[in-house]
N, C-alpha and C. Protein backbone atom coordinates (compact mmCIF):
# COMPACT_ATOMS: atom_id res chain seq x y z
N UNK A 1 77.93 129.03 143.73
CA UNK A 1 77.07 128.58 142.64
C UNK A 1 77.80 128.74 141.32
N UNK A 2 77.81 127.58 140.64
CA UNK A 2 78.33 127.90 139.13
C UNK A 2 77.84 128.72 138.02
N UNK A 3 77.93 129.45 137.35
CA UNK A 3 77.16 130.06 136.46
C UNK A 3 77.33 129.73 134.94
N UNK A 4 77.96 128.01 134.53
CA UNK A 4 78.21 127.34 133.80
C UNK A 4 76.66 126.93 133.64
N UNK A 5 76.09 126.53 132.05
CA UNK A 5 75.24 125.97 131.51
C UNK A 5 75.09 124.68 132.11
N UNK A 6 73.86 124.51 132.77
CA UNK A 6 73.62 123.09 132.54
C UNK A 6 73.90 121.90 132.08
N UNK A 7 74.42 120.85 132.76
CA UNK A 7 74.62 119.78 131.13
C UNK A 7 73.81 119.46 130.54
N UNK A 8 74.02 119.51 129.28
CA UNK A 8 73.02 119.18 128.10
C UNK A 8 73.14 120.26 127.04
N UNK A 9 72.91 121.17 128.08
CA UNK A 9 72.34 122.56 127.13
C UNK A 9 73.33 123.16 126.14
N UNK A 10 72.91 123.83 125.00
CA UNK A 10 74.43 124.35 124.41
C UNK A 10 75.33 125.53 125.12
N UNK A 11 76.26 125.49 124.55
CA UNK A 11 77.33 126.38 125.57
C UNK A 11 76.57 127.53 125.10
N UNK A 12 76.96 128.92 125.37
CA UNK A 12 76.81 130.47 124.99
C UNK A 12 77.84 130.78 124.11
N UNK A 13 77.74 131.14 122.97
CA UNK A 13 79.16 131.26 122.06
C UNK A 13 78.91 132.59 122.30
N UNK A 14 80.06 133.79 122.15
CA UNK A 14 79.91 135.14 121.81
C UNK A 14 81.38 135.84 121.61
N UNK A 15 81.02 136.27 120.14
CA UNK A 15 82.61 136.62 119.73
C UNK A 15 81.69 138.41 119.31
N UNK A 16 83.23 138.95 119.24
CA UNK A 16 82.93 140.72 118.76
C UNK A 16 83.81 140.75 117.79
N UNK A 17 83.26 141.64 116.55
CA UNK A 17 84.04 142.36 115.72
C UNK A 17 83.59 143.87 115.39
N UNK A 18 84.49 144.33 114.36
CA UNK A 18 84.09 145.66 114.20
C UNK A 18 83.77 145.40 112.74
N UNK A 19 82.53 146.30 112.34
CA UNK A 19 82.09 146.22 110.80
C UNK A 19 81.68 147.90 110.55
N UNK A 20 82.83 148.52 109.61
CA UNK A 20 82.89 149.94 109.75
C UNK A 20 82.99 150.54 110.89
N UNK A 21 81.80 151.20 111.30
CA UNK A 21 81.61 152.28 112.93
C UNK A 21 80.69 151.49 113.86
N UNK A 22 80.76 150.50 113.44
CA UNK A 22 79.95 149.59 114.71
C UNK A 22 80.29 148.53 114.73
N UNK A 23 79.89 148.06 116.42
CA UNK A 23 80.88 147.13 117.30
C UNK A 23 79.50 146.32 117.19
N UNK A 24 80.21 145.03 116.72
CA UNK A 24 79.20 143.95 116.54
C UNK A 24 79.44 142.59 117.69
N UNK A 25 78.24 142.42 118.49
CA UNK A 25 78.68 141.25 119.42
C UNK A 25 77.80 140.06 118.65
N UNK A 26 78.28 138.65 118.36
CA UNK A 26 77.57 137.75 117.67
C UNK A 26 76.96 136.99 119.12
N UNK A 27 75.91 136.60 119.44
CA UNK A 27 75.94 135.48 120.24
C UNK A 27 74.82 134.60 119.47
N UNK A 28 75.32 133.02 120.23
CA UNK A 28 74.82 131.66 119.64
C UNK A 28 74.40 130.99 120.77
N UNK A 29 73.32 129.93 120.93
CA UNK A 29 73.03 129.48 121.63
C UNK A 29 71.62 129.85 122.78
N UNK A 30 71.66 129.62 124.14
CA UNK A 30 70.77 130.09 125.00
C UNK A 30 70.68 130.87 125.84
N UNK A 31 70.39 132.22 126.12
CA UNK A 31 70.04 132.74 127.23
C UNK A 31 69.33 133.13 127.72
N UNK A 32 69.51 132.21 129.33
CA UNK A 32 68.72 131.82 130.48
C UNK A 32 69.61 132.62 131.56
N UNK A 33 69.13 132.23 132.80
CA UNK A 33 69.65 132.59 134.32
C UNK A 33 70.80 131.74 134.41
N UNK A 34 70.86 130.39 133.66
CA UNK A 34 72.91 130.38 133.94
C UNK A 34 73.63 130.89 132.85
N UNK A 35 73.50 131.51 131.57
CA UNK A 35 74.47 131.99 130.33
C UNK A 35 74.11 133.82 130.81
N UNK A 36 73.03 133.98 131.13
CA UNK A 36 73.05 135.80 131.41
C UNK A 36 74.35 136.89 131.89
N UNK A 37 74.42 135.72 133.13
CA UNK A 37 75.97 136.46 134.09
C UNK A 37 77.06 136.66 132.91
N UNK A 38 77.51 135.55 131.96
CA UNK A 38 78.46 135.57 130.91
C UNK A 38 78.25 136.82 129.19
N UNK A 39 76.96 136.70 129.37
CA UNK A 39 76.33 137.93 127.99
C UNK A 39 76.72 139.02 129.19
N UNK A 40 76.18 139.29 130.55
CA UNK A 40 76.50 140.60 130.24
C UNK A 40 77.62 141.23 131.14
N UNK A 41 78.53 140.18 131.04
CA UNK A 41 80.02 140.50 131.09
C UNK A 41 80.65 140.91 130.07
N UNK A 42 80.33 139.82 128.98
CA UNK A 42 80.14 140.67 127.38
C UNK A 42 79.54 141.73 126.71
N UNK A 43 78.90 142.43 127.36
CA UNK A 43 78.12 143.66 127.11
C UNK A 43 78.53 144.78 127.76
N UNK A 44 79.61 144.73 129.13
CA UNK A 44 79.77 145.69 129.51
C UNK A 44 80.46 146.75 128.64
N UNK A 45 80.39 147.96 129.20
CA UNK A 45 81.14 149.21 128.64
C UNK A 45 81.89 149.60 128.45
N UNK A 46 83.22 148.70 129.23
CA UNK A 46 84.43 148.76 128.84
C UNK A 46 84.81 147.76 127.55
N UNK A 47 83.57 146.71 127.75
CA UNK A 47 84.42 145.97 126.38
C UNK A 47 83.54 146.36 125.23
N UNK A 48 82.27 146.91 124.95
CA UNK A 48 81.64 147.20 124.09
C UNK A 48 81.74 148.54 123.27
N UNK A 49 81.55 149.49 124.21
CA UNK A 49 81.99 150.98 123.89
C UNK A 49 83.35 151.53 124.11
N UNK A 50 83.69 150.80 124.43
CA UNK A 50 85.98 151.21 124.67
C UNK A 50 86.24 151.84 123.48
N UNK A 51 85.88 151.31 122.53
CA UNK A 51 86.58 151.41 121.19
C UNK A 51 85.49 152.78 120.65
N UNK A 52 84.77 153.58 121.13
CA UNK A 52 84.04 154.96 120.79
C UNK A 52 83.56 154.24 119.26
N UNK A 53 82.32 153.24 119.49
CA UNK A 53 81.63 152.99 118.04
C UNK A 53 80.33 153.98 118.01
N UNK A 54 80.00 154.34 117.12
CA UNK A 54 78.56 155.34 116.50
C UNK A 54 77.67 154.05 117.15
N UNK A 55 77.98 152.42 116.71
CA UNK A 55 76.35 151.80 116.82
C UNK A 55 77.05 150.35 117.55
N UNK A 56 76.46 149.98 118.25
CA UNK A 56 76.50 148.94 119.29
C UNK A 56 75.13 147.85 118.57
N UNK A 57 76.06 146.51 118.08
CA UNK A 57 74.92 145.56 117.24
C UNK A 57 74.80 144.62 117.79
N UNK A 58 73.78 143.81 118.40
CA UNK A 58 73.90 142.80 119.15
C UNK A 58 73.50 141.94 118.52
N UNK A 59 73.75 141.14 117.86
CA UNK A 59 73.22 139.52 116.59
C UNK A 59 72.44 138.39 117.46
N UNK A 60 71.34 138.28 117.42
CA UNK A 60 71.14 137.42 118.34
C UNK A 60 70.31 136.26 117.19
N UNK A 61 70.61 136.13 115.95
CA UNK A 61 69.98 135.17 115.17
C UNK A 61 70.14 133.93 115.23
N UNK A 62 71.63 133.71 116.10
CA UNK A 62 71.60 132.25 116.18
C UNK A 62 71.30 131.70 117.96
N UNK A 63 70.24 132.34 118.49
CA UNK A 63 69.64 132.41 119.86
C UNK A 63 68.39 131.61 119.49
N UNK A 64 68.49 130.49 119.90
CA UNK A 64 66.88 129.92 120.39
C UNK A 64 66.08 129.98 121.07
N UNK A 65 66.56 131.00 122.35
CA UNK A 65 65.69 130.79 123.60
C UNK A 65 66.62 132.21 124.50
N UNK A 66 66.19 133.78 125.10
CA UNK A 66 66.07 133.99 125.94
C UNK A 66 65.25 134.55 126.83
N UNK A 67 65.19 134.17 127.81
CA UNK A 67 64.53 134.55 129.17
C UNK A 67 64.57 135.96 129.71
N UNK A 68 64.15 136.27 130.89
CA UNK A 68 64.33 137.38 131.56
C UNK A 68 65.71 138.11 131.89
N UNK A 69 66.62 137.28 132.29
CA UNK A 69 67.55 137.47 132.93
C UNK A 69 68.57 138.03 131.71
N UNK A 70 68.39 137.41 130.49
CA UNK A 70 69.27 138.27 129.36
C UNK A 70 68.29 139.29 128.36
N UNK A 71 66.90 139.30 128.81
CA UNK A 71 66.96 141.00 128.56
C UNK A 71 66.85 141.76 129.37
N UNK A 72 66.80 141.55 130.61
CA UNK A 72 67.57 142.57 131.21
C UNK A 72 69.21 142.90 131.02
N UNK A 73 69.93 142.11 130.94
CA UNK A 73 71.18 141.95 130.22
C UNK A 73 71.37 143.20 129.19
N UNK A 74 70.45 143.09 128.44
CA UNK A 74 70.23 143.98 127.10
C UNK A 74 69.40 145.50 127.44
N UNK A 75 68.53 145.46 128.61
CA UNK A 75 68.25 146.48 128.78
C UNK A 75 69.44 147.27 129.86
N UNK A 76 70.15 146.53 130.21
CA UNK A 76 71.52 147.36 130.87
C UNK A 76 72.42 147.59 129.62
N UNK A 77 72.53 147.35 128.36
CA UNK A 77 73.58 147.57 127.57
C UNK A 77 73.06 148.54 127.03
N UNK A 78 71.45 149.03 127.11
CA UNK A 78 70.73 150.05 125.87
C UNK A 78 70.88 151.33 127.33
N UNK A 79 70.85 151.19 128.15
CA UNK A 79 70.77 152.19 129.23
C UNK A 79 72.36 153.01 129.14
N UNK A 80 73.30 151.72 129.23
CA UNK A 80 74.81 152.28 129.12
C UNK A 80 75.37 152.95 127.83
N UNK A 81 74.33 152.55 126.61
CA UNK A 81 74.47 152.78 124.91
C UNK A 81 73.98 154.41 125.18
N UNK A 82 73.30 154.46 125.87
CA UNK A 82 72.32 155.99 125.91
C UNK A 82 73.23 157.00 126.73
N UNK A 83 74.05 156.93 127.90
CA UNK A 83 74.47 156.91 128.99
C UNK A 83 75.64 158.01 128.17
N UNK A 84 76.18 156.90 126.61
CA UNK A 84 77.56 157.24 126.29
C UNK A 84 77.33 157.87 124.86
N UNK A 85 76.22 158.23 124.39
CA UNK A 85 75.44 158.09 123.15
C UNK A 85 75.83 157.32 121.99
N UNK A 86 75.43 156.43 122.09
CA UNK A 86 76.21 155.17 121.41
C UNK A 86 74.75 154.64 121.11
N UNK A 87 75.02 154.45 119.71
CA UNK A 87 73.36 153.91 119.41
C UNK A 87 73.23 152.21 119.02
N UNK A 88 72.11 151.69 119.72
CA UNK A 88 72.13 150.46 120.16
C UNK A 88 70.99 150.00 118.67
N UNK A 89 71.39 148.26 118.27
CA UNK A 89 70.37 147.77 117.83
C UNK A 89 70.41 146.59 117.72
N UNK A 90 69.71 145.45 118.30
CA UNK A 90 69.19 144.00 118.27
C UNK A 90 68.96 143.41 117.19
N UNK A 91 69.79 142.86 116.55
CA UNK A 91 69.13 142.12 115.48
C UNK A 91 68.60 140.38 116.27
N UNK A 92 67.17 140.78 116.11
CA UNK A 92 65.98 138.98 116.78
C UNK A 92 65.60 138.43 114.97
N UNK A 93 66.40 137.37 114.65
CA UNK A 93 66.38 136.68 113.62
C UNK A 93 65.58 135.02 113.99
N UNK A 94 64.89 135.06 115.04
CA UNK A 94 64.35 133.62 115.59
C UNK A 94 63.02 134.50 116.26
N UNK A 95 61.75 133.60 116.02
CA UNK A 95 60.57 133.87 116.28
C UNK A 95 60.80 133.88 117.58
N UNK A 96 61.46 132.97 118.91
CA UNK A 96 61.31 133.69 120.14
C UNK A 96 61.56 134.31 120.41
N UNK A 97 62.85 134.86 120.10
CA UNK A 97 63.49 136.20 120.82
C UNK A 97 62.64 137.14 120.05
N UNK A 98 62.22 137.36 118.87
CA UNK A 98 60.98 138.65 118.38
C UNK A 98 59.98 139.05 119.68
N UNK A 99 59.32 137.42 119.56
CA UNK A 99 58.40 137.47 121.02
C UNK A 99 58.76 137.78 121.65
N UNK A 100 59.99 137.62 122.61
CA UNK A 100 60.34 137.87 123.84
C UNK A 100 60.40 139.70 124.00
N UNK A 101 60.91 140.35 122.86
CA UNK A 101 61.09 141.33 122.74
C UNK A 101 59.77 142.36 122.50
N UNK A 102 58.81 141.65 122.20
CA UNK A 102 57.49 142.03 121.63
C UNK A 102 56.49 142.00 123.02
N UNK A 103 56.73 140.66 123.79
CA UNK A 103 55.72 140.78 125.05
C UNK A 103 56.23 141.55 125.80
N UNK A 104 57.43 141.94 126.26
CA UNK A 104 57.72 142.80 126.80
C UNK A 104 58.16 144.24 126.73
N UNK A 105 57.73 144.29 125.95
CA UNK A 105 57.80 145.82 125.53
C UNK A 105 59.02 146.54 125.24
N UNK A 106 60.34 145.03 125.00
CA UNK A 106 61.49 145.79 124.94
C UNK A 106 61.98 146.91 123.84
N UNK A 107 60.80 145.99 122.65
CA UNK A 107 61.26 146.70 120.98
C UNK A 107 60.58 148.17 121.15
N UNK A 108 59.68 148.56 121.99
CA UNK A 108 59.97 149.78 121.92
C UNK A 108 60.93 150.87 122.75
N UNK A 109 61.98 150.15 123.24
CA UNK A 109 62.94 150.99 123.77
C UNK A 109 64.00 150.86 122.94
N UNK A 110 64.40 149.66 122.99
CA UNK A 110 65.35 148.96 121.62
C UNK A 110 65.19 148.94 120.23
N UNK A 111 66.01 149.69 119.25
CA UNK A 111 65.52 149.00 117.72
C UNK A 111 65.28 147.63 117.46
N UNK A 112 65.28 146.91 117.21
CA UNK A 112 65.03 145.17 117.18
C UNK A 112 64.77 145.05 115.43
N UNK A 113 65.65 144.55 114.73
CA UNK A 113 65.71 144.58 112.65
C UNK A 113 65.51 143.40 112.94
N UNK A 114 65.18 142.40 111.51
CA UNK A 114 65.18 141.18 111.26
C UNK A 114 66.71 140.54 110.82
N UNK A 115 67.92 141.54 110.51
CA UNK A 115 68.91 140.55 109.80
C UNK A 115 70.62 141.55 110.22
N UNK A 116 71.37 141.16 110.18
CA UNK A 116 72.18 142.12 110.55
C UNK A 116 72.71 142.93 109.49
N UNK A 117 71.98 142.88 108.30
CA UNK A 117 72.34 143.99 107.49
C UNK A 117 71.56 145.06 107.40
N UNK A 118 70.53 144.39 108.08
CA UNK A 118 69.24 145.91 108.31
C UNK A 118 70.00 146.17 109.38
N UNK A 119 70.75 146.31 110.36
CA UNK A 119 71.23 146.44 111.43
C UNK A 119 72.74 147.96 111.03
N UNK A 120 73.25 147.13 110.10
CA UNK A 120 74.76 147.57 109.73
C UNK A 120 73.73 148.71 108.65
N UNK A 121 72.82 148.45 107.90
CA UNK A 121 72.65 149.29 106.76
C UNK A 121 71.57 149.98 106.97
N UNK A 122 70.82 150.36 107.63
CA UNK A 122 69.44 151.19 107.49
C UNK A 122 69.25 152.14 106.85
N UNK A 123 67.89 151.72 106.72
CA UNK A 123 67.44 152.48 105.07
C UNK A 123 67.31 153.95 105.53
């Protein structure tokens, strides 16, 4: 089985940088049950926490749409963030992913900010 996007759909963009003491993953686009397998290859622990960051930022503002399959994705990266004490936080800058994070009860395991400077800067 391929675990390539659909045609049509937009690809999964996801690049990392570092901003001060935290490891920032940007992702763009959709995740569903075919982009999930690829986020959380990108989320694992060797490529996220390798580098010993204080805060693990996941940008998900330019996300239109995910499903089940990438927050669980995210609830394996907040389990492995805890695991290594590495403190995790979601920035949901799009009304679904808020929801998504809201019906399921993820934002109270996860921080979840509106912007990634509430993310990088908390008050």
């Amino acid at each position: 089985m391929d675990d390539a996007a659909p045609a049509g759909a937009p690809p999964l963009r996801i690049s990392h940088r570092r901003a001060g003491t935290a490891h920032v993953v940007t992702v763009a686009g959709e995740i569903d049950a075919g982009t999930a397998r690829e986020l959380r290859r990108e989320l694992a622990p060797e490529t996220v926490t390798a580098s010993a960051p204080e805060l693990v930022v996941v940008d998900l503002s330019e996300v239109g749409f995910i499903d089940s399959a990438g927050l669980t994705a995210l609830a394996g990266l907040h389990r492995n963030s805890l695991e290594r004490g590495v403190r995790l936080t979601v920035v949901a800058g799009t009304r679904p992913v808020k929801r998504a994070f809201a019906i399921t009860g993820l934002d109270e395991l996860i921080t979840v900010v509106p912007t990634l400077d509430d993310a990088i800067h908390p008050e």
